[in-house]
N, C-alpha and C. Protein backbone atom coordinates (compact mmCIF):
# COMPACT_ATOMS: atom_id res chain seq x y z
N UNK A 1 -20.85 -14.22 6.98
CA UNK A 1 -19.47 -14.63 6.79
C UNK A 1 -19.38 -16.15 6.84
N UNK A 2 -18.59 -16.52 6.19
CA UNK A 2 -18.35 -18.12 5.80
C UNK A 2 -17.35 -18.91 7.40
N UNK A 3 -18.43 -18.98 8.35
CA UNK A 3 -17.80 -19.68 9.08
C UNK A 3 -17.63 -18.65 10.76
N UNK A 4 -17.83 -17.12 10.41
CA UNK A 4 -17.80 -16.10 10.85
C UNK A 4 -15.95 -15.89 11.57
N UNK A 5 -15.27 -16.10 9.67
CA UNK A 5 -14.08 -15.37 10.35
C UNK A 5 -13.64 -14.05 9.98
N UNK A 6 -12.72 -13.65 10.95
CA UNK A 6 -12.73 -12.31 11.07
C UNK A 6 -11.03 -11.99 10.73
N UNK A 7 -10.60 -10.97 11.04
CA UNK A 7 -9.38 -10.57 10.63
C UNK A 7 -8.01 -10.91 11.18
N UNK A 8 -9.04 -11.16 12.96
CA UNK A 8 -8.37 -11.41 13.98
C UNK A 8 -8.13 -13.10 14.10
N UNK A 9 -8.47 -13.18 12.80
CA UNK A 9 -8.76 -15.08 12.59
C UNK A 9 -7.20 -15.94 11.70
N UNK A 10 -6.68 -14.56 11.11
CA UNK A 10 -5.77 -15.08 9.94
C UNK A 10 -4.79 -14.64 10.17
N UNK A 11 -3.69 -15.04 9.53
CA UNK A 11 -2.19 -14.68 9.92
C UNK A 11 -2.35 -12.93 9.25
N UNK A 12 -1.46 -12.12 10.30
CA UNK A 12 -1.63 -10.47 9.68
C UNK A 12 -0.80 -10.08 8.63
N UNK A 13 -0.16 -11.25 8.19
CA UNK A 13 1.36 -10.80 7.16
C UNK A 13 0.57 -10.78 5.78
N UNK A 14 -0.30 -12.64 5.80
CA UNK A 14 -0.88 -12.73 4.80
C UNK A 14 -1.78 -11.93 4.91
N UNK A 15 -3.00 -11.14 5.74
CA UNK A 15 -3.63 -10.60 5.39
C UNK A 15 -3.51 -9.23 4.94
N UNK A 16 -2.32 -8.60 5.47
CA UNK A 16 -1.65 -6.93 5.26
C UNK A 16 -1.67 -7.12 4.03
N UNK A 17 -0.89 -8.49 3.34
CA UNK A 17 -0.36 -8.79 1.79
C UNK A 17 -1.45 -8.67 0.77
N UNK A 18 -2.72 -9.82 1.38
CA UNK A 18 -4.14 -9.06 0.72
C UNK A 18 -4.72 -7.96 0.77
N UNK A 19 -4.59 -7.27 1.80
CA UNK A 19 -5.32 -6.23 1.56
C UNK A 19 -4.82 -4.85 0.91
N UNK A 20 -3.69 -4.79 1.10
CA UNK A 20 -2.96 -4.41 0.11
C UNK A 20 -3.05 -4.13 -1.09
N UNK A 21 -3.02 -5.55 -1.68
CA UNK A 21 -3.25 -5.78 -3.49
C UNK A 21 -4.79 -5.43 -3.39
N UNK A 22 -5.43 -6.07 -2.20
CA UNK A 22 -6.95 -5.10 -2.60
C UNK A 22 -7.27 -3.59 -3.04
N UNK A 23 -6.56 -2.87 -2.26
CA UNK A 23 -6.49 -1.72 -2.17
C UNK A 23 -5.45 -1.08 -3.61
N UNK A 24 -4.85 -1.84 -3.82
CA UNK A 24 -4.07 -1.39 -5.80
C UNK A 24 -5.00 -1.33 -6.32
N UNK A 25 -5.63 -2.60 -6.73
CA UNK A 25 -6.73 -3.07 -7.58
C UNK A 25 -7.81 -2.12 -7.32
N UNK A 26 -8.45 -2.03 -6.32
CA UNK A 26 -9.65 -0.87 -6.85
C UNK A 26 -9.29 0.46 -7.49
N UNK A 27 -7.79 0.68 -6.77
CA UNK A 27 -7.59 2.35 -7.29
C UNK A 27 -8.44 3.34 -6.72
N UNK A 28 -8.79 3.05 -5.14
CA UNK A 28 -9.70 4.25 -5.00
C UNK A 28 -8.68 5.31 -4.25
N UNK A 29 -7.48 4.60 -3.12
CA UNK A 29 -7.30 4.92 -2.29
C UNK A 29 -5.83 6.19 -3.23
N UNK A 30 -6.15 7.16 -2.83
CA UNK A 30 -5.09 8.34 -3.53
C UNK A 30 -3.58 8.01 -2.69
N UNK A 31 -2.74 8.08 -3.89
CA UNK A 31 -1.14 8.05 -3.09
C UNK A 31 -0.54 9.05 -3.23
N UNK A 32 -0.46 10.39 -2.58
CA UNK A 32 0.50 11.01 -3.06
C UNK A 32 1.75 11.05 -3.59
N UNK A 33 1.90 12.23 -4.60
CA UNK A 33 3.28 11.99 -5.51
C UNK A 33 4.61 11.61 -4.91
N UNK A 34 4.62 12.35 -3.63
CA UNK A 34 5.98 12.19 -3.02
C UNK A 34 6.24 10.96 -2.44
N UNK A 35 5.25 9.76 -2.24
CA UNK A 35 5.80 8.48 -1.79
C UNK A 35 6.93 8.14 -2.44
N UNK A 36 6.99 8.16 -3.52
CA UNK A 36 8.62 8.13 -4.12
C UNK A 36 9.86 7.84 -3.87
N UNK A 37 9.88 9.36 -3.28
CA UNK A 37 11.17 9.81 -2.40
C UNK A 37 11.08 10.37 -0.91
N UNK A 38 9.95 9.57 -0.64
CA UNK A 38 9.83 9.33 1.44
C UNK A 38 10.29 8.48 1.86
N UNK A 39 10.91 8.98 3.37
CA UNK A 39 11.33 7.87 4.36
C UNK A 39 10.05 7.59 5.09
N UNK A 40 9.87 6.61 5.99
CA UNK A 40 8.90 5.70 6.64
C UNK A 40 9.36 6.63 8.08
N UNK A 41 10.14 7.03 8.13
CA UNK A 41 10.89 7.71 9.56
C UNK A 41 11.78 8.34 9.57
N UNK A 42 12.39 9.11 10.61
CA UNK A 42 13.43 9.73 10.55
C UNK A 42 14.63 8.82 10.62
N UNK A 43 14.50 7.92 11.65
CA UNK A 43 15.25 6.47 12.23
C UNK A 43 15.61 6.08 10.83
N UNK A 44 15.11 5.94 9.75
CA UNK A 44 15.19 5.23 8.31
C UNK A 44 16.53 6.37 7.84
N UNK A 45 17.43 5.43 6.80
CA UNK A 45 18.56 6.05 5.75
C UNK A 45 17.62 5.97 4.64
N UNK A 46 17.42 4.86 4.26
CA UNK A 46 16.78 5.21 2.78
C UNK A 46 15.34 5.28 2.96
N UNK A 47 14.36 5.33 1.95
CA UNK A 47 13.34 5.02 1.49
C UNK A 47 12.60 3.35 1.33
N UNK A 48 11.72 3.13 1.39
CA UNK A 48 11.53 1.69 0.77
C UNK A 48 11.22 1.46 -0.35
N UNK A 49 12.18 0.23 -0.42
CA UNK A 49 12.60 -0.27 -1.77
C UNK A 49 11.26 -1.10 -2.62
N UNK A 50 10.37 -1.14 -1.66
CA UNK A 50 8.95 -1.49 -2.21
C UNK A 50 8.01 -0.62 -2.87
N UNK A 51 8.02 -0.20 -4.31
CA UNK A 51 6.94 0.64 -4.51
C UNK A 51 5.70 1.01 -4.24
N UNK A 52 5.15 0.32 -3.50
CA UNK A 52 3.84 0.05 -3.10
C UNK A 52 3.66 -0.14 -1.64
N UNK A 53 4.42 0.41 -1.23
CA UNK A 53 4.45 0.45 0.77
C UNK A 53 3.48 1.17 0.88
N UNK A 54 3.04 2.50 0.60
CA UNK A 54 1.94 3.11 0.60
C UNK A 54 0.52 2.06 0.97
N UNK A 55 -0.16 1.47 0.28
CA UNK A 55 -0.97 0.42 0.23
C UNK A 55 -0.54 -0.64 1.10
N UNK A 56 0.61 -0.95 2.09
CA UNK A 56 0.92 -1.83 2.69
C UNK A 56 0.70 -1.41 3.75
N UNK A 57 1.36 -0.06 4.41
CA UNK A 57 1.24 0.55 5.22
C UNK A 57 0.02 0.85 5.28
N UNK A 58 -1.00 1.24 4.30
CA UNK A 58 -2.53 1.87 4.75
C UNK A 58 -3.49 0.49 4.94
N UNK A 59 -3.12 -0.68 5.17
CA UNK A 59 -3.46 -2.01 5.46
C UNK A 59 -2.83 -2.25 6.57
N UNK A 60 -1.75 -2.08 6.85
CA UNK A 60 -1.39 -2.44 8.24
C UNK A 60 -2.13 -1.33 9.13
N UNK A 61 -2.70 -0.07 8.72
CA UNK A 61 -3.13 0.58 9.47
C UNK A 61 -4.34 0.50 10.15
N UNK A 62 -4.83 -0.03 9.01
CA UNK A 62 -6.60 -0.63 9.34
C UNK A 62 -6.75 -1.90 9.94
N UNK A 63 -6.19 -2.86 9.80
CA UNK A 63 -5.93 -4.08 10.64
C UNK A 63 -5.41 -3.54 12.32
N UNK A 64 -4.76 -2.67 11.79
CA UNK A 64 -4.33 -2.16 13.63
C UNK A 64 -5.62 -1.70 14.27
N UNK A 65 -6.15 -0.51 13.70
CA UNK A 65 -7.36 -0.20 14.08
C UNK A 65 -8.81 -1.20 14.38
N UNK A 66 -8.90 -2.11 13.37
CA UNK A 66 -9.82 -3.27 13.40
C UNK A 66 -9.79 -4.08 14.60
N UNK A 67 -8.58 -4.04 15.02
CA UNK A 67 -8.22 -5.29 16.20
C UNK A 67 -7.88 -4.32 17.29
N UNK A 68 -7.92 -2.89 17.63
CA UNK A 68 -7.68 -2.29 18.63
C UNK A 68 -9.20 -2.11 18.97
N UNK A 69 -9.94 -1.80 18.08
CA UNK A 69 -11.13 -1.93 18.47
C UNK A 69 -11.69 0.05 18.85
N UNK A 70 -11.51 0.78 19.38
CA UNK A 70 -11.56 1.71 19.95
C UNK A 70 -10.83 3.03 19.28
N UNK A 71 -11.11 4.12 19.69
CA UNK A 71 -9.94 5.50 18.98
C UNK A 71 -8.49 5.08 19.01
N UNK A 72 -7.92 5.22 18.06
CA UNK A 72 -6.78 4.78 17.39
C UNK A 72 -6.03 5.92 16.63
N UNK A 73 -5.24 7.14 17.29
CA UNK A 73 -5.05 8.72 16.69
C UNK A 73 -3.51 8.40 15.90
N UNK A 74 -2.98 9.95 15.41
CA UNK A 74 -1.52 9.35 14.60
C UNK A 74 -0.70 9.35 15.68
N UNK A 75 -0.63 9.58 16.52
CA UNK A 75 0.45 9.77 17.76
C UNK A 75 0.76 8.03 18.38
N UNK A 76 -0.45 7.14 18.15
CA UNK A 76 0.15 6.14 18.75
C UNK A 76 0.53 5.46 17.64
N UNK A 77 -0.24 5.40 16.56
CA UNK A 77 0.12 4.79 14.89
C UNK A 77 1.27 5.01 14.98
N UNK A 78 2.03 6.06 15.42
CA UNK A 78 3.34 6.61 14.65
C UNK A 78 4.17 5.88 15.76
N UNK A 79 3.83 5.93 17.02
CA UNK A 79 4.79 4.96 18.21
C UNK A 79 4.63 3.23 17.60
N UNK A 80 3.41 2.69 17.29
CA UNK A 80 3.44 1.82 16.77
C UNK A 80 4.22 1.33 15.42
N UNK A 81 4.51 2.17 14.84
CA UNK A 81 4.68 1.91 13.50
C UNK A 81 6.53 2.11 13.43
N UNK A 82 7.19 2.76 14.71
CA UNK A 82 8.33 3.33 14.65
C UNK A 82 9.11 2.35 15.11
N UNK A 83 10.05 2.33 15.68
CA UNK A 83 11.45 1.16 14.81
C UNK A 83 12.67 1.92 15.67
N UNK A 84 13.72 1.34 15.90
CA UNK A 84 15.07 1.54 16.90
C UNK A 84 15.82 2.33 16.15
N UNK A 85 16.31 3.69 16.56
CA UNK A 85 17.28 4.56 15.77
C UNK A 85 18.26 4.16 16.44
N UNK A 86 19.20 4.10 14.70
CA UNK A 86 20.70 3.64 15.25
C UNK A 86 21.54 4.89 15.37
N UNK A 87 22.43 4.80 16.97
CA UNK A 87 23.08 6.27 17.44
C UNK A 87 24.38 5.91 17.25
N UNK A 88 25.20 4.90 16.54
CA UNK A 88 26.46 5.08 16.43
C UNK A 88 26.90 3.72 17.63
N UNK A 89 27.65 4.10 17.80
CA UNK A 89 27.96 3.24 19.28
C UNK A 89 27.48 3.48 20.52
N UNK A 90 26.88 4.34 20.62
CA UNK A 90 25.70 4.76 22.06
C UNK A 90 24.53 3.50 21.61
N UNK A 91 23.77 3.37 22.90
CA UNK A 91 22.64 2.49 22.29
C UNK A 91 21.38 2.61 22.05
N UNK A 92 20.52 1.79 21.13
CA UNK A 92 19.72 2.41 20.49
C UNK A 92 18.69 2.83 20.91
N UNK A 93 17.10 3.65 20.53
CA UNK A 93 16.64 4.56 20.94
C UNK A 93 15.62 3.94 20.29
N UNK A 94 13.97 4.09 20.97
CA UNK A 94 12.53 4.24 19.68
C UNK A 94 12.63 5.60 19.18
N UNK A 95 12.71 5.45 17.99
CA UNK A 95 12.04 6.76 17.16
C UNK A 95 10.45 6.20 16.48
N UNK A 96 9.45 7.58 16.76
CA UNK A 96 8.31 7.34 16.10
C UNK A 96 8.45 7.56 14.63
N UNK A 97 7.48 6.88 13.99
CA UNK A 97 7.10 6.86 12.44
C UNK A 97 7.15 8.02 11.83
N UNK A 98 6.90 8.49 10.58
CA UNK A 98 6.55 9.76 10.00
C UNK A 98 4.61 9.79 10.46
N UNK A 99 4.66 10.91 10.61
CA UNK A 99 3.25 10.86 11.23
C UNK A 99 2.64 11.58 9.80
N UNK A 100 3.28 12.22 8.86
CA UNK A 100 2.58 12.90 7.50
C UNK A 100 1.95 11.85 6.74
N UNK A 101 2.82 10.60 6.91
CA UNK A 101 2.09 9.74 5.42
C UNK A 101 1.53 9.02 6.39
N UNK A 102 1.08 8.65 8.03
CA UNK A 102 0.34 8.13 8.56
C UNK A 102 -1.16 9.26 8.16
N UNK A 103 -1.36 10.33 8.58
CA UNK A 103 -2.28 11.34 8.32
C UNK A 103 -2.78 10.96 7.10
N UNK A 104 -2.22 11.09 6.15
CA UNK A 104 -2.67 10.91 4.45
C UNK A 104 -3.52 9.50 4.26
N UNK A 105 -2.68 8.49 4.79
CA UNK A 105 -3.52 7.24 4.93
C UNK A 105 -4.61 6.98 5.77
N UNK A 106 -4.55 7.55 6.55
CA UNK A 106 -6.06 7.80 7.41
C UNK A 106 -7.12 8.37 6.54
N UNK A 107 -6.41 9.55 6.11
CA UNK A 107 -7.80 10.80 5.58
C UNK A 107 -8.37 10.00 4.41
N UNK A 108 -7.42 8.95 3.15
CA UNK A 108 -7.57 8.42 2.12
C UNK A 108 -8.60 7.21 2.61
N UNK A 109 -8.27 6.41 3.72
CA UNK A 109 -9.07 5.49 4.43
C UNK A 109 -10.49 6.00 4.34
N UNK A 110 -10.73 7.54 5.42
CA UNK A 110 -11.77 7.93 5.65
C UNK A 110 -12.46 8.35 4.33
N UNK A 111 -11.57 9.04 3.11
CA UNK A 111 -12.82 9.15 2.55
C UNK A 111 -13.60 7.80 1.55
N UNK A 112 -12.52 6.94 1.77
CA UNK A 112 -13.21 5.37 1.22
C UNK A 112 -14.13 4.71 1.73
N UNK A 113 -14.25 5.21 3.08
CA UNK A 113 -15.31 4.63 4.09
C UNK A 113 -15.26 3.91 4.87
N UNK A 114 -13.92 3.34 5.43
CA UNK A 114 -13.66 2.21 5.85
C UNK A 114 -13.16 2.72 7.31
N UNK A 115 -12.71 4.25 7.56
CA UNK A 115 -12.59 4.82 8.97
C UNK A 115 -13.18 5.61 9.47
N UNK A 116 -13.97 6.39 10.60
CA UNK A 116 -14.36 7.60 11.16
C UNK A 116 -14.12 7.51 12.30
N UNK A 117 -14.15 8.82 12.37
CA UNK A 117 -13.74 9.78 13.85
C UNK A 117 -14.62 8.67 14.68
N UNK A 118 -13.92 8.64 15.93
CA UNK A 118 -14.38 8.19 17.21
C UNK A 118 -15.32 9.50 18.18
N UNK A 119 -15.54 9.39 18.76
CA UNK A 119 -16.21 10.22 19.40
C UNK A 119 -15.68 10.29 20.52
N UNK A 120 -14.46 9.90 21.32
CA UNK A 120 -13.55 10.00 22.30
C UNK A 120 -12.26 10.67 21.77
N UNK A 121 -12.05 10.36 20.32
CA UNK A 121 -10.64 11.36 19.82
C UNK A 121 -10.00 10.18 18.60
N UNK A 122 -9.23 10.12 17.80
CA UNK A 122 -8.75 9.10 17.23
C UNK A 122 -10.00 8.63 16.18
N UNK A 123 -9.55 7.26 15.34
CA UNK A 123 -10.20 7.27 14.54
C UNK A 123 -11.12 5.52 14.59
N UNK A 124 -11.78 4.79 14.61
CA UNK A 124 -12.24 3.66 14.47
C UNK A 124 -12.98 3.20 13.22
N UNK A 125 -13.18 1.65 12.87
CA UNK A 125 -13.43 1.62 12.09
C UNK A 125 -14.92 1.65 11.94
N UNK A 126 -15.69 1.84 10.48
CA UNK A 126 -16.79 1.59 10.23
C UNK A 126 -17.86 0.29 10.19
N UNK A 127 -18.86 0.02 10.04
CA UNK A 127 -19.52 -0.99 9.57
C UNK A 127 -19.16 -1.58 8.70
N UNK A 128 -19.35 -0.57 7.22
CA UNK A 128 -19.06 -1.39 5.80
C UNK A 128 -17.05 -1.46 5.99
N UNK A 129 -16.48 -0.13 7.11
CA UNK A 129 -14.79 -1.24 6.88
C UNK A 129 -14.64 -2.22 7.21
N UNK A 130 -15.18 -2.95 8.19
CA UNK A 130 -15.38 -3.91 9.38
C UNK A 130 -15.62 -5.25 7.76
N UNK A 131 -16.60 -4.89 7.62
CA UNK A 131 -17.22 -6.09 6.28
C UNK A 131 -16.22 -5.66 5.67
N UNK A 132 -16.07 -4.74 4.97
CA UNK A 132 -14.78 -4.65 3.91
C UNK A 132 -13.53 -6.17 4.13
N UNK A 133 -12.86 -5.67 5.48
CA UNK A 133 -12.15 -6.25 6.18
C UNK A 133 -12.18 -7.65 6.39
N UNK A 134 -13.20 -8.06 6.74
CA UNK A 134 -13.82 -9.23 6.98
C UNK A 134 -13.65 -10.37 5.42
N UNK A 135 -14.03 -9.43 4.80
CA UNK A 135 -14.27 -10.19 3.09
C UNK A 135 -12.72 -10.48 3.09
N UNK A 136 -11.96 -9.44 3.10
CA UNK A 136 -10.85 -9.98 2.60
C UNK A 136 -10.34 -11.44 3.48
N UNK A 137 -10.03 -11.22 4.84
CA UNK A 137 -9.78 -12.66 5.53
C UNK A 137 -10.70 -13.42 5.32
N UNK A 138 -11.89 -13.46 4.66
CA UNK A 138 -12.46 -15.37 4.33
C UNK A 138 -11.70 -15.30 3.11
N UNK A 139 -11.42 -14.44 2.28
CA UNK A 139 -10.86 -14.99 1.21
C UNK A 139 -9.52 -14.84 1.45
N UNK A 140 -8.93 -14.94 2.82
CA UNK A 140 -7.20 -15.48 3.04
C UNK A 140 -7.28 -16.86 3.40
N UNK A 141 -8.76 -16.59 3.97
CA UNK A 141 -8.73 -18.26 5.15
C UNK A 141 -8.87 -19.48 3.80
N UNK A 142 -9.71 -19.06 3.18
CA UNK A 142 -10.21 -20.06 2.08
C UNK A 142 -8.49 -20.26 0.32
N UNK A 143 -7.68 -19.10 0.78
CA UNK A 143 -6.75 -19.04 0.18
C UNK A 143 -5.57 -20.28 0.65
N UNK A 144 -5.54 -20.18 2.22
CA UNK A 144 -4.72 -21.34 2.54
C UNK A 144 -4.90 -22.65 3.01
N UNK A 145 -6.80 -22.37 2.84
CA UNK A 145 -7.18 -23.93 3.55
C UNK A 145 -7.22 -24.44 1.87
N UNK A 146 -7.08 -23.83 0.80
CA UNK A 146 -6.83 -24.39 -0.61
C UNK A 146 -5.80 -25.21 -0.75
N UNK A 147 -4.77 -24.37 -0.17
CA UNK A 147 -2.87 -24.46 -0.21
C UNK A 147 -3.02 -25.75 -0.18
């Protein structure tokens, strides 16, 4: 690695943003049909207005995992990933994530190669995800030391 930076080296907005468009561009990672017309949560009214949350979300997932280091299952993804339900004038509440399109993005991860089972429970990342990962932040770091 150019300098030996890592993921945990670059801002996570810009890097979610790359890895992301990484993940369009190959076309490996499968989206199911119904992203469409899914909510992100129950807590959520609409859908997101981003066509491509799918690929955003399955990048924020692996960066979570990358930097947690250890088993990483959908139960905490989904506490992580979940957001304040609004109750009206009572006050507000955590609701967890949809844990279905967390599942899908895992299994799509795993069969790309970039996640496997932990051997304590949950999922961690691989060698070649780790490098996967890695590639993309030198080419964020080298994106804004350009800027």
């Amino acid at each position: 690695m150019a300098g030996g930076i890592t993921v945990k080296d670059v801002s996570a907005q810009e890097f979610i943003k790359a890895y992301a468009a990484h993940l369009k561009r190959s076309g490996k990672l499968e989206v199911p049909e119904w992203t469409e017309y899914a909510k992100t949560g129950s807590f959520k009214e609409l859908s997101p207005y981003d066509p491509d949350w799918f690929y955003v979300r399955a990048a924020a997932v692996a960066r979570h995992i990358y930097v947690r280091g250890r088993g990483v299952g959908i139960g905490a993804l989904a506490k992580r990933m979940g957001d304040a339900k609004r109750r009206g004038t009572r006050p507000n509440h955590h609701a967890d994530a949809s844990t279905n399109s967390l599942r899908k993005i895992i299994q799509g991860l795993e069969k790309l190669g970039i996640l496997e089972q932990h051997p304590d429970g949950g999922r961690k990342i691989t060698s070649a995800g780790q490098r996967d990962l890695d590639r993309i932040s030198v080419q964020v770091a080298r994106a804004k030391a350009s800027a």
